[in-house]
PDB file of N, CA and C in Angstrom:
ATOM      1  N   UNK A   1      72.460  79.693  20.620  1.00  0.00           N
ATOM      2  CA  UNK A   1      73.451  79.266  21.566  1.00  0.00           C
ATOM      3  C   UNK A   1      74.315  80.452  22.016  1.00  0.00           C
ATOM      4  N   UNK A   2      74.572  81.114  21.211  1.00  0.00           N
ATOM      5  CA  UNK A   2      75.594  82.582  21.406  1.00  0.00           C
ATOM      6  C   UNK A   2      74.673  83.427  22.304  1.00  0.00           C
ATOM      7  N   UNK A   3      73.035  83.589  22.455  1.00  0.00           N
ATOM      8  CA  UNK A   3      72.246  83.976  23.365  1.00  0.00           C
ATOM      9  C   UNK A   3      72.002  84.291  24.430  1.00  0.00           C
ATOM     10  N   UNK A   4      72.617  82.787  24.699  1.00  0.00           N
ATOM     11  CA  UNK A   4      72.696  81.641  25.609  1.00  0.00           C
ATOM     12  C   UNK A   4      74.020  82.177  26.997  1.00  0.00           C
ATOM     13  N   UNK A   5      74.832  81.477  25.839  1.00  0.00           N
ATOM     14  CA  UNK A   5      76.360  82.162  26.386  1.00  0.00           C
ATOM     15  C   UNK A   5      76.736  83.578  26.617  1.00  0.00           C
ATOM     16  N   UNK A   6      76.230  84.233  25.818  1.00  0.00           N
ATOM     17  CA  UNK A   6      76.140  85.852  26.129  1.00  0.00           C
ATOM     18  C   UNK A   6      75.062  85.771  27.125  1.00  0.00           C
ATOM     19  N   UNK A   7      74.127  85.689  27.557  1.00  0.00           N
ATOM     20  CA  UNK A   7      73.401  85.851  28.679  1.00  0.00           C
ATOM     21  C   UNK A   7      73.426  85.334  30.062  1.00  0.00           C
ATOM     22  N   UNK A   8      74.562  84.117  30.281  1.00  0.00           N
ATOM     23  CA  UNK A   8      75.157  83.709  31.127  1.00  0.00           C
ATOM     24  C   UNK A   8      76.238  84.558  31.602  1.00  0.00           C
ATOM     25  N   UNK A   9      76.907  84.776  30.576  1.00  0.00           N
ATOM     26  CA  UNK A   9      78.007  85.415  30.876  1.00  0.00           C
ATOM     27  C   UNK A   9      77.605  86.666  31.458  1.00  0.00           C
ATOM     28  N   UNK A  10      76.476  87.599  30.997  1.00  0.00           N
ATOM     29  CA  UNK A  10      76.076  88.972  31.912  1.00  0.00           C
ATOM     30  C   UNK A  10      75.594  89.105  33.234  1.00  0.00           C
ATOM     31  N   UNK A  11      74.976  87.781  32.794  1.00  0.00           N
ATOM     32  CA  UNK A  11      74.102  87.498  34.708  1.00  0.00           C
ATOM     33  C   UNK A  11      75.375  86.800  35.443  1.00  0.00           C
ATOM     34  N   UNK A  12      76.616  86.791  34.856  1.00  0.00           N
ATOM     35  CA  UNK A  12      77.641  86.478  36.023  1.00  0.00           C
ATOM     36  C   UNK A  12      78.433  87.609  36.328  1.00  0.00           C
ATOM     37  N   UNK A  13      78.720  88.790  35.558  1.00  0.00           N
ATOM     38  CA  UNK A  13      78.934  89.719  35.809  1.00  0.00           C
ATOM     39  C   UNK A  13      78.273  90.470  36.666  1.00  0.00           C
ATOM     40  N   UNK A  14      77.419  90.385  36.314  1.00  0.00           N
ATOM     41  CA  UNK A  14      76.070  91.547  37.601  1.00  0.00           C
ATOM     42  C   UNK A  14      76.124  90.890  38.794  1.00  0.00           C
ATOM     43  N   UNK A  15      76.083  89.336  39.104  1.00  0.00           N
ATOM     44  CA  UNK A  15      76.249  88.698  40.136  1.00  0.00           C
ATOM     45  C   UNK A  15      77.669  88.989  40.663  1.00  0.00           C
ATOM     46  N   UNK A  16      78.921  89.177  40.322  1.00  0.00           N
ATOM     47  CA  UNK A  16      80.341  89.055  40.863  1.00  0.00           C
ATOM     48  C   UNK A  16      80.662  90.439  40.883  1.00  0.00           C
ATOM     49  N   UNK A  17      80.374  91.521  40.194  1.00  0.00           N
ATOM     50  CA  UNK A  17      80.381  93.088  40.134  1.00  0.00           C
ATOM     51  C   UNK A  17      79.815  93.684  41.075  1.00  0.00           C
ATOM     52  N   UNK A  18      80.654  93.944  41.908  1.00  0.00           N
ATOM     53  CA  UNK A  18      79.709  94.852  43.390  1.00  0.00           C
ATOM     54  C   UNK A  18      79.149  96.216  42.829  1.00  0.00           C
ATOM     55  N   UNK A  19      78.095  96.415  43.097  1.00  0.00           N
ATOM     56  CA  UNK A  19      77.432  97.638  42.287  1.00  0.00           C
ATOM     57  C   UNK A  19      77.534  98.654  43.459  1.00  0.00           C
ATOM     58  N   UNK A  20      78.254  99.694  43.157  1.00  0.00           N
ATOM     59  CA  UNK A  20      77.785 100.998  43.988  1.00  0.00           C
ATOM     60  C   UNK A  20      76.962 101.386  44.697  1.00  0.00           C
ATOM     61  N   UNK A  21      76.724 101.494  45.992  1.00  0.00           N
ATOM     62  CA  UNK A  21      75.478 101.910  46.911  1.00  0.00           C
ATOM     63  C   UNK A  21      75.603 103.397  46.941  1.00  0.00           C
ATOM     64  N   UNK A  22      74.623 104.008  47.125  1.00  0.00           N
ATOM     65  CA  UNK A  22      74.506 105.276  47.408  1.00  0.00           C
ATOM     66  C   UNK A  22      74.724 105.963  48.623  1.00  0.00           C
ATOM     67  N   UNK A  23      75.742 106.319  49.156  1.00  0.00           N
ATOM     68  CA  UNK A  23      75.645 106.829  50.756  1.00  0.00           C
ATOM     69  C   UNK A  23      74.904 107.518  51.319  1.00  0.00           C
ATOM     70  N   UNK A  24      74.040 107.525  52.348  1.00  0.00           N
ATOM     71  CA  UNK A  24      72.922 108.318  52.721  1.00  0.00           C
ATOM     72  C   UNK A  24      73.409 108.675  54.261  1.00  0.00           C
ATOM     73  N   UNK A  25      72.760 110.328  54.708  1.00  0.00           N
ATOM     74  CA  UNK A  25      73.380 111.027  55.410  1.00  0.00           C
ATOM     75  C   UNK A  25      71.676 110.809  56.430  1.00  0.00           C
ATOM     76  N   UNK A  26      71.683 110.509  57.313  1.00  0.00           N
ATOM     77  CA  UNK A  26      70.515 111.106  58.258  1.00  0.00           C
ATOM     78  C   UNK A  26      71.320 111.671  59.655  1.00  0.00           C
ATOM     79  N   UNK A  27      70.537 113.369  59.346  1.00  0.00           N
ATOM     80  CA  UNK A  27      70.834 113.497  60.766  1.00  0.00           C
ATOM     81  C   UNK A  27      69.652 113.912  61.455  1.00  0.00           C
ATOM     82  N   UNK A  28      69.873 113.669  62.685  1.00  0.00           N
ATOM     83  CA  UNK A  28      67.990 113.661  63.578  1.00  0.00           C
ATOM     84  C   UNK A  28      68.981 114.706  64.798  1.00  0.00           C
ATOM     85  N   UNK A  29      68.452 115.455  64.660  1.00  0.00           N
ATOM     86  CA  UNK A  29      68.252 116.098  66.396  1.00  0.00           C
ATOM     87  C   UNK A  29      67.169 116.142  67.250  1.00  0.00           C
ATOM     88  N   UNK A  30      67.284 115.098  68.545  1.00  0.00           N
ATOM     89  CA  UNK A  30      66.141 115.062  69.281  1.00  0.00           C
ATOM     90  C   UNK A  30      66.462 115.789  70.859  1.00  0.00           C
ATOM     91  N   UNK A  31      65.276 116.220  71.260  1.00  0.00           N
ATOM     92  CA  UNK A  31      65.487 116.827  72.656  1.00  0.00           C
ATOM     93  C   UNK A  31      64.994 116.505  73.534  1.00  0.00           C
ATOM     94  N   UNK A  32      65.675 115.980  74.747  1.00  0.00           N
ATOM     95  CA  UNK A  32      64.562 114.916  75.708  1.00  0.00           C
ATOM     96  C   UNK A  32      63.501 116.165  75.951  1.00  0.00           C
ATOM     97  N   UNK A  33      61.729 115.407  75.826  1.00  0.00           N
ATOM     98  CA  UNK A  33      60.441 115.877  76.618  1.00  0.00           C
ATOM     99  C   UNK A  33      60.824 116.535  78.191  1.00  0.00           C
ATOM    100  N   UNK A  34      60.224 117.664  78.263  1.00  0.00           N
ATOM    101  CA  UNK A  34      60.082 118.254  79.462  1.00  0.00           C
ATOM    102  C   UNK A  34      59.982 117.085  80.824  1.00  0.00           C
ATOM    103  N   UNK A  35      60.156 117.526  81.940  1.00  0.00           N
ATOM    104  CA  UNK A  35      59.637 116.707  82.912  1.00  0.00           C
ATOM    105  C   UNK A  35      58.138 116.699  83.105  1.00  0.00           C
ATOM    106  N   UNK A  36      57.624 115.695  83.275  1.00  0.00           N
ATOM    107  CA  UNK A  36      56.294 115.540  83.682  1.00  0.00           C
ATOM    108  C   UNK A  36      55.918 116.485  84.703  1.00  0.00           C
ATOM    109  N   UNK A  37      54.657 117.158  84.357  1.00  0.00           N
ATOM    110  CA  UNK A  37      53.903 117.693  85.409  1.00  0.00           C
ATOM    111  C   UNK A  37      52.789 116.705  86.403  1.00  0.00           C
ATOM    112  N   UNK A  38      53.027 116.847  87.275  1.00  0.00           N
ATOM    113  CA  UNK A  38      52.065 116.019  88.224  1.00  0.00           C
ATOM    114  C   UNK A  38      50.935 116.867  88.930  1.00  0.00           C
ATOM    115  N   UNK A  39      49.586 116.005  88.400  1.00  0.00           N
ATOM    116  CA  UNK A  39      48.471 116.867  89.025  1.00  0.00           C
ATOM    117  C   UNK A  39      47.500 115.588  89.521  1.00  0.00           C
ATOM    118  N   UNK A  40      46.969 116.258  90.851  1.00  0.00           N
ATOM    119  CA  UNK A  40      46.290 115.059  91.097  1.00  0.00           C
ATOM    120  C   UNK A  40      44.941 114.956  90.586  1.00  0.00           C
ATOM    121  N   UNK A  41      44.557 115.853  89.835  1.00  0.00           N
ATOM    122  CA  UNK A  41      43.226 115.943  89.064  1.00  0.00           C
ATOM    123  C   UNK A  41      43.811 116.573  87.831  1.00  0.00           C
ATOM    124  N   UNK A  42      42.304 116.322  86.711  1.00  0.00           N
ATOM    125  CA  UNK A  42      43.003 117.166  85.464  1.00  0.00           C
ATOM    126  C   UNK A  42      43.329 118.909  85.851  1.00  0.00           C
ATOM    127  N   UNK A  43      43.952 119.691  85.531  1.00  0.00           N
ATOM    128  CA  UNK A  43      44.195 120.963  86.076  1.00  0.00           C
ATOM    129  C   UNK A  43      43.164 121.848  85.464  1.00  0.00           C
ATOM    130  N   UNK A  44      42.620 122.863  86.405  1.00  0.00           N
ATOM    131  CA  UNK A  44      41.637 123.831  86.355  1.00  0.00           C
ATOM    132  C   UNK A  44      42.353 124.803  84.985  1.00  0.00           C
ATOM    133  N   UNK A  45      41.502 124.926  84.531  1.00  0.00           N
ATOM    134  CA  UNK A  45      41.995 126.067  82.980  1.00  0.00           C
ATOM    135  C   UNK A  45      40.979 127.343  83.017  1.00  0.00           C
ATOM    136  N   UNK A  46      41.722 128.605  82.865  1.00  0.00           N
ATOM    137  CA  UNK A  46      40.818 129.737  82.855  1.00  0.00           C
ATOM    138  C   UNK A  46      41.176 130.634  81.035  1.00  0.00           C
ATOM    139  N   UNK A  47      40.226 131.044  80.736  1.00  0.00           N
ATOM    140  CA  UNK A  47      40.224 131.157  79.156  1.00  0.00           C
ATOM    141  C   UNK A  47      40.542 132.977  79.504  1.00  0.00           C
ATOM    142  N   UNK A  48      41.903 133.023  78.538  1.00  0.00           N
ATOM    143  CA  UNK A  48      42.507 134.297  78.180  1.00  0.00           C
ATOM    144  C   UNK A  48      41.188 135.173  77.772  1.00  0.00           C
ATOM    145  N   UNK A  49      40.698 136.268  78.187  1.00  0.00           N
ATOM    146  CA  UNK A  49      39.770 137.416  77.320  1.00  0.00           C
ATOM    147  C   UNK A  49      39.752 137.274  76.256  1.00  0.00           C
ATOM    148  N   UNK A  50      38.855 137.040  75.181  1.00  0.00           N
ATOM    149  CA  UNK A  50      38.936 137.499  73.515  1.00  0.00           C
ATOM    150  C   UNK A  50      39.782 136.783  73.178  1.00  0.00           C
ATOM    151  N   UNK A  51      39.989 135.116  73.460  1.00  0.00           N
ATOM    152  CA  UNK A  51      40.647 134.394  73.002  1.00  0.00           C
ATOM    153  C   UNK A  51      40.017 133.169  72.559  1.00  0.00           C
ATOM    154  N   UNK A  52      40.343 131.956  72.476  1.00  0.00           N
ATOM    155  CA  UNK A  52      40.343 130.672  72.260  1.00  0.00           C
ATOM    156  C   UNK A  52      41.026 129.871  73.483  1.00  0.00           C
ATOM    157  N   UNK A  53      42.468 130.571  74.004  1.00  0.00           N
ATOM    158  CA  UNK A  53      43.451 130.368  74.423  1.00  0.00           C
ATOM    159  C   UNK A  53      42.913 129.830  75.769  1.00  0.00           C
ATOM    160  N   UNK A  54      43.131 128.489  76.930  1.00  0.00           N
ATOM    161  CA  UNK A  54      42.979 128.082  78.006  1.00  0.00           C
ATOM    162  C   UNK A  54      44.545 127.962  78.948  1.00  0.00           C
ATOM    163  N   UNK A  55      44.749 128.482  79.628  1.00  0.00           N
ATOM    164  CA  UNK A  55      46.325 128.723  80.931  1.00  0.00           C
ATOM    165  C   UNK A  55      45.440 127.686  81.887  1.00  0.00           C
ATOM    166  N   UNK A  56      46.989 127.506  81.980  1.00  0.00           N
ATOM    167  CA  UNK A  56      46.594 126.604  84.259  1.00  0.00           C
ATOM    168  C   UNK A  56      46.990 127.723  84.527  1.00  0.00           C
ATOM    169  N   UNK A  57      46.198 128.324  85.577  1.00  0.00           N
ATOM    170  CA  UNK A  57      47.278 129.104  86.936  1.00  0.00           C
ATOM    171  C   UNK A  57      47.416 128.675  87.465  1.00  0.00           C
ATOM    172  N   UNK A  58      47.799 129.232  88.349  1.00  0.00           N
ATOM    173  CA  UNK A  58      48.971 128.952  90.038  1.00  0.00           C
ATOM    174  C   UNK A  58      49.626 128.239  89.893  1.00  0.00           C
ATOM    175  N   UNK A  59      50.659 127.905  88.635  1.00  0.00           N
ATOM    176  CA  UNK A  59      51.843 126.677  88.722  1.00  0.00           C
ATOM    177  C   UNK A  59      52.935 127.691  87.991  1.00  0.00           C
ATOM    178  N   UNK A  60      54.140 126.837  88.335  1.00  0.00           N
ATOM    179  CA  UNK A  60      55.129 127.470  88.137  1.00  0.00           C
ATOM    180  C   UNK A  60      55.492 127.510  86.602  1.00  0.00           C
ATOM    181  N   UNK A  61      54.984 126.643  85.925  1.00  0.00           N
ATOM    182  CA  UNK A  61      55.301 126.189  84.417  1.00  0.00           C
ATOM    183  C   UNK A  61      54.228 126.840  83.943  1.00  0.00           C
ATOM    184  N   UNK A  62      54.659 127.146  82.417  1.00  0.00           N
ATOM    185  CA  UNK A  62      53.755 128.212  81.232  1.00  0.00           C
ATOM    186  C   UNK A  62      53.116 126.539  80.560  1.00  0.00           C
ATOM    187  N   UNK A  63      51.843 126.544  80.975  1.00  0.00           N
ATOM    188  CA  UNK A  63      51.023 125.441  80.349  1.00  0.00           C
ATOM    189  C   UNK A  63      49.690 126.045  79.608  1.00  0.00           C
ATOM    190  N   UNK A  64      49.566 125.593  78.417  1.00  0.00           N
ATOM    191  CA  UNK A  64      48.250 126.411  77.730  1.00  0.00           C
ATOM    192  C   UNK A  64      47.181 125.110  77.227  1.00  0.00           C
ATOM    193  N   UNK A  65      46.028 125.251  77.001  1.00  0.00           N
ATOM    194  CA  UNK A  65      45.296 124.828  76.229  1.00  0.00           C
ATOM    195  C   UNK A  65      45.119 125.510  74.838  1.00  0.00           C
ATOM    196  N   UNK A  66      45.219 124.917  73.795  1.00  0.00           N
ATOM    197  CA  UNK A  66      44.559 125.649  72.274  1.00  0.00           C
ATOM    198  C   UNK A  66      43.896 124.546  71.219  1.00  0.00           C
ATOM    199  N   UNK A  67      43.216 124.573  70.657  1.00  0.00           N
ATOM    200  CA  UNK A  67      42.754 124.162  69.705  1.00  0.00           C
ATOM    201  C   UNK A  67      43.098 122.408  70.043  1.00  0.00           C
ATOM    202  N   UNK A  68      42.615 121.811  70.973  1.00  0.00           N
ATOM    203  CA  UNK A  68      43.009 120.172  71.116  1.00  0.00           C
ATOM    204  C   UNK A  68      44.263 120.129  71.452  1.00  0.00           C
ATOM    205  N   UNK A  69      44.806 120.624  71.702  1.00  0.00           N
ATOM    206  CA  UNK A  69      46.665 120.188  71.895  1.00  0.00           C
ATOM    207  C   UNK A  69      46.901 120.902  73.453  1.00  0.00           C
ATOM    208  N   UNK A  70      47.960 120.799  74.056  1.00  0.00           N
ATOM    209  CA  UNK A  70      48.370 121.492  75.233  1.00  0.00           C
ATOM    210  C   UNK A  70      49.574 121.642  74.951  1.00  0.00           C
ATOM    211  N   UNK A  71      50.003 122.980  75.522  1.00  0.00           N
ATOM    212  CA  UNK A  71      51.496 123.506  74.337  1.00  0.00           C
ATOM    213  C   UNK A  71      52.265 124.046  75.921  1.00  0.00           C
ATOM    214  N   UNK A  72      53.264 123.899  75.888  1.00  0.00           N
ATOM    215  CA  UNK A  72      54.552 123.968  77.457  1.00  0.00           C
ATOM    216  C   UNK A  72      56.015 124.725  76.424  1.00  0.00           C
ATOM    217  N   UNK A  73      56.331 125.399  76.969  1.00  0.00           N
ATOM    218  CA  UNK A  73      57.720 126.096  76.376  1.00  0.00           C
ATOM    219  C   UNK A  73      58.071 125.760  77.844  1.00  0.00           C
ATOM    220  N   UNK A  74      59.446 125.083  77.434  1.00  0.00           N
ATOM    221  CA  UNK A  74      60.868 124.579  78.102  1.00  0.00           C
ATOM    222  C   UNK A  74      62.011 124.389  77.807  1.00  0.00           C
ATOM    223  N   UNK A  75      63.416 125.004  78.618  1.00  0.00           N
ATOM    224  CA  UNK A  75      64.387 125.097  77.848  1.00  0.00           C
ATOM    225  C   UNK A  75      64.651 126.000  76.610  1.00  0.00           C
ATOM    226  N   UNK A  76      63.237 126.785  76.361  1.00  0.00           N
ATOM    227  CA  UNK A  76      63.783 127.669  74.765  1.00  0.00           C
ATOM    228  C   UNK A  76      62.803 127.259  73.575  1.00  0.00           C
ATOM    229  N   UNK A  77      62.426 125.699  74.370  1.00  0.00           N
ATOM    230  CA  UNK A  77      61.954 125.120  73.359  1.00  0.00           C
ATOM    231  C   UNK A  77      60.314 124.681  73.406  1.00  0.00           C
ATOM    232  N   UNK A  78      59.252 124.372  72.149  1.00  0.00           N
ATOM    233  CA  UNK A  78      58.331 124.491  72.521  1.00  0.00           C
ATOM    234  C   UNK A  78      57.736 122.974  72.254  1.00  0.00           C
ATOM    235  N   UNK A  79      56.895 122.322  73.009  1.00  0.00           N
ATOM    236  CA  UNK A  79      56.770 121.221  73.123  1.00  0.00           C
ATOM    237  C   UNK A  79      55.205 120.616  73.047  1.00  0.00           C
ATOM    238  N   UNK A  80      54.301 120.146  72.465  1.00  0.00           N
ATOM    239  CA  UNK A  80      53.195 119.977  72.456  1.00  0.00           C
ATOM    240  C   UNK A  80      52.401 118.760  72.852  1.00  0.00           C
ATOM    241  N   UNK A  81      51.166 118.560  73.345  1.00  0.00           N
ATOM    242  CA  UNK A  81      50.908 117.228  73.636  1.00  0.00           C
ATOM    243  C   UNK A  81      49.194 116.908  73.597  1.00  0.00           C
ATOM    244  N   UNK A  82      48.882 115.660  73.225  1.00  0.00           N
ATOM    245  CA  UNK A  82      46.891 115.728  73.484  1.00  0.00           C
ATOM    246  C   UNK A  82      47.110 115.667  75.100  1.00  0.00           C
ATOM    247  N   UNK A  83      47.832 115.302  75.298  1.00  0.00           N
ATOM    248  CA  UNK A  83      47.730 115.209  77.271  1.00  0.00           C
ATOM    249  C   UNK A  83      48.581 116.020  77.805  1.00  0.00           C
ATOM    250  N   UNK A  84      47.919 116.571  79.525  1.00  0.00           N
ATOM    251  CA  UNK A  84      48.086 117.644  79.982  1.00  0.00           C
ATOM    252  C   UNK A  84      49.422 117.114  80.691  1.00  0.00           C
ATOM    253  N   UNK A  85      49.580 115.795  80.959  1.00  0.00           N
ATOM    254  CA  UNK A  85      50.826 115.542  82.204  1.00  0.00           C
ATOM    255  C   UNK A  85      51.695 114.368  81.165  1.00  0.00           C
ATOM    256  N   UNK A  86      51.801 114.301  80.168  1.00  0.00           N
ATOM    257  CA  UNK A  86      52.701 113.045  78.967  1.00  0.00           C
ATOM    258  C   UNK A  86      52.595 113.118  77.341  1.00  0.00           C
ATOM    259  N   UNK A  87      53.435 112.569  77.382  1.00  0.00           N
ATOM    260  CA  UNK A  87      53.421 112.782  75.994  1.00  0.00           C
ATOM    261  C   UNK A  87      54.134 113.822  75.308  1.00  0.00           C
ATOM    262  N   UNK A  88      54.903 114.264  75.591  1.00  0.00           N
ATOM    263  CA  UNK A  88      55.028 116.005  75.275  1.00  0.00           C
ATOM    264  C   UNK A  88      56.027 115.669  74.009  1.00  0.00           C
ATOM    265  N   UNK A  89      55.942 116.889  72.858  1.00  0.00           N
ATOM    266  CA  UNK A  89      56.842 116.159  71.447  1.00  0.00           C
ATOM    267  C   UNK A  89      57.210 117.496  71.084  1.00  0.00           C
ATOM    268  N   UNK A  90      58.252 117.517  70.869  1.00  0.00           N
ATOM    269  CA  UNK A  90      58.990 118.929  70.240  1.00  0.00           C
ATOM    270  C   UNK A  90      58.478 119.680  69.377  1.00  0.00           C
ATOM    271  N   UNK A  91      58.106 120.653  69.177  1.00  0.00           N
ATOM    272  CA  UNK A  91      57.837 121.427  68.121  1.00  0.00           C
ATOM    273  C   UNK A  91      58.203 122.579  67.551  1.00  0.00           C
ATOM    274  N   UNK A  92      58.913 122.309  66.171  1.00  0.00           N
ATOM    275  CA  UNK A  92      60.092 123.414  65.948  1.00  0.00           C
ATOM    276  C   UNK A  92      59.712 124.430  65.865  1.00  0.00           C
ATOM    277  N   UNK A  93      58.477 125.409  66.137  1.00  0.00           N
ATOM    278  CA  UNK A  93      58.413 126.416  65.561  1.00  0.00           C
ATOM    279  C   UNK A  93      57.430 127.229  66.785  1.00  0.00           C
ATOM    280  N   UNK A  94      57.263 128.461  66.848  1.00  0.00           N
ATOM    281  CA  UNK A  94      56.520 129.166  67.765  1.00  0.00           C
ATOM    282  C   UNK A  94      55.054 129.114  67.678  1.00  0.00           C
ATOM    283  N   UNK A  95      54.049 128.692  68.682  1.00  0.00           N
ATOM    284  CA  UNK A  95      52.534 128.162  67.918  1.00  0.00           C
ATOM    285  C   UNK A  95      52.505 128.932  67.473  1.00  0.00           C
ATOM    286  N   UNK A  96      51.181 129.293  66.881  1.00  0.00           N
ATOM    287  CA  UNK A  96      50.556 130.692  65.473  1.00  0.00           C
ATOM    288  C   UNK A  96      50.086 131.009  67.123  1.00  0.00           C
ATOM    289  N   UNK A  97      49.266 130.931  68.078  1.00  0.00           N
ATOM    290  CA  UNK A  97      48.360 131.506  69.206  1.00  0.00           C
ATOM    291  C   UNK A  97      49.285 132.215  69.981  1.00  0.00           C
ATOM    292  N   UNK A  98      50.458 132.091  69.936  1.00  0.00           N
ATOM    293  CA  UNK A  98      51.712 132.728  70.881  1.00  0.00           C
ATOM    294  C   UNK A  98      52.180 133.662  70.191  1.00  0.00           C
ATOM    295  N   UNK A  99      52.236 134.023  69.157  1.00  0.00           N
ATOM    296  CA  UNK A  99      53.455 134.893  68.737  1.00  0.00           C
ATOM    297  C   UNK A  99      51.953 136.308  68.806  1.00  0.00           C
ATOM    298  N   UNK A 100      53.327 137.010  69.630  1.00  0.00           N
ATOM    299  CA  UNK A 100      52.980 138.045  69.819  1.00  0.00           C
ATOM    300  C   UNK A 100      51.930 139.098  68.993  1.00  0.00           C
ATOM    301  N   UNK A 101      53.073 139.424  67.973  1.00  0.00           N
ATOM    302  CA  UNK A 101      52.079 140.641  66.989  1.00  0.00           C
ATOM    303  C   UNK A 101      51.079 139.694  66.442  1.00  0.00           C
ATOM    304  N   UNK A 102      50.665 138.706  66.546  1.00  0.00           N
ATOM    305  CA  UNK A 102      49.714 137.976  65.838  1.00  0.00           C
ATOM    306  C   UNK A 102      48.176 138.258  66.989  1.00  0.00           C
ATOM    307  N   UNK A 103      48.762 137.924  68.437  1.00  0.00           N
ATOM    308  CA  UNK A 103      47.744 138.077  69.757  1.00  0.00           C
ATOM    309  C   UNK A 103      47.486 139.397  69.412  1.00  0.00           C
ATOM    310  N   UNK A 104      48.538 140.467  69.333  1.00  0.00           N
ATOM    311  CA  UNK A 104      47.751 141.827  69.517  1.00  0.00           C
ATOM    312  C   UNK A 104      46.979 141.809  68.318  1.00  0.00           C
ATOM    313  N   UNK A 105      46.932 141.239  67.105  1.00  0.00           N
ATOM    314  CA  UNK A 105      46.789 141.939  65.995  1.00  0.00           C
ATOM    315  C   UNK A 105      44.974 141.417  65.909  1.00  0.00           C
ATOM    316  N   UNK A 106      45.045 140.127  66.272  1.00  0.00           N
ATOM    317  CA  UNK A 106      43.666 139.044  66.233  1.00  0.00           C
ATOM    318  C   UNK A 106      43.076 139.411  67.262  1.00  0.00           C
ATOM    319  N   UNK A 107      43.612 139.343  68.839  1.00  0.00           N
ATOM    320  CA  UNK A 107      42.545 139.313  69.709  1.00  0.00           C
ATOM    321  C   UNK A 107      42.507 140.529  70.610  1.00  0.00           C
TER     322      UNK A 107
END
């Protein structure tokens, strides 16, 4: 009986005792996607010398092909996508195919 009563009595404590939550911090920095490029066909791509690397020319925007992805620097920032005109998603870091001493050093 004392079991009993002692075990009532705890499960009313835990029930009426507000238990401490843990405060949690998220911070997100997002950057709106480039503006859409508009092409009325998929865009013609010509392959860098001794590369992998595929460019559009004749447009005003730095658009590449590499390895399945299509990669656009805008604003500072570099932005990647499977599609040539949507989709485009931030990407924090400089591709590996762009950075410089890496192009001279590989190709």
């Amino acid at each position: 009986m004392k079991k009993l009563l002692l075990g009532t009595m705890l499960l009313a404590l835990v029930i009426v005792i507000p238990i401490p939550t843990m405060a949690q911090v998220d911070i997100r920095i997002s950057f709106p996607p480039p503006p859409p490029i508009v092409f009325p066909a998929p865009p013609e791509v010509i392959v860098i010398p001794d590369t992998y690397v595929y460019v559009v020319p004749d447009i005003d925007v730095d658009i590449y092909f590499w390895d399945g992805w299509w990669w656009r620097l805008w604003e500072g920032r570099w932005y990647h996508s499977r599609y040539y005109n949507r989709d485009w998603i931030y990407y924090r870091y400089i591709p590996y195919q762009y950075c410089p001493v890496k192009v001279l050093k590989k190709f």
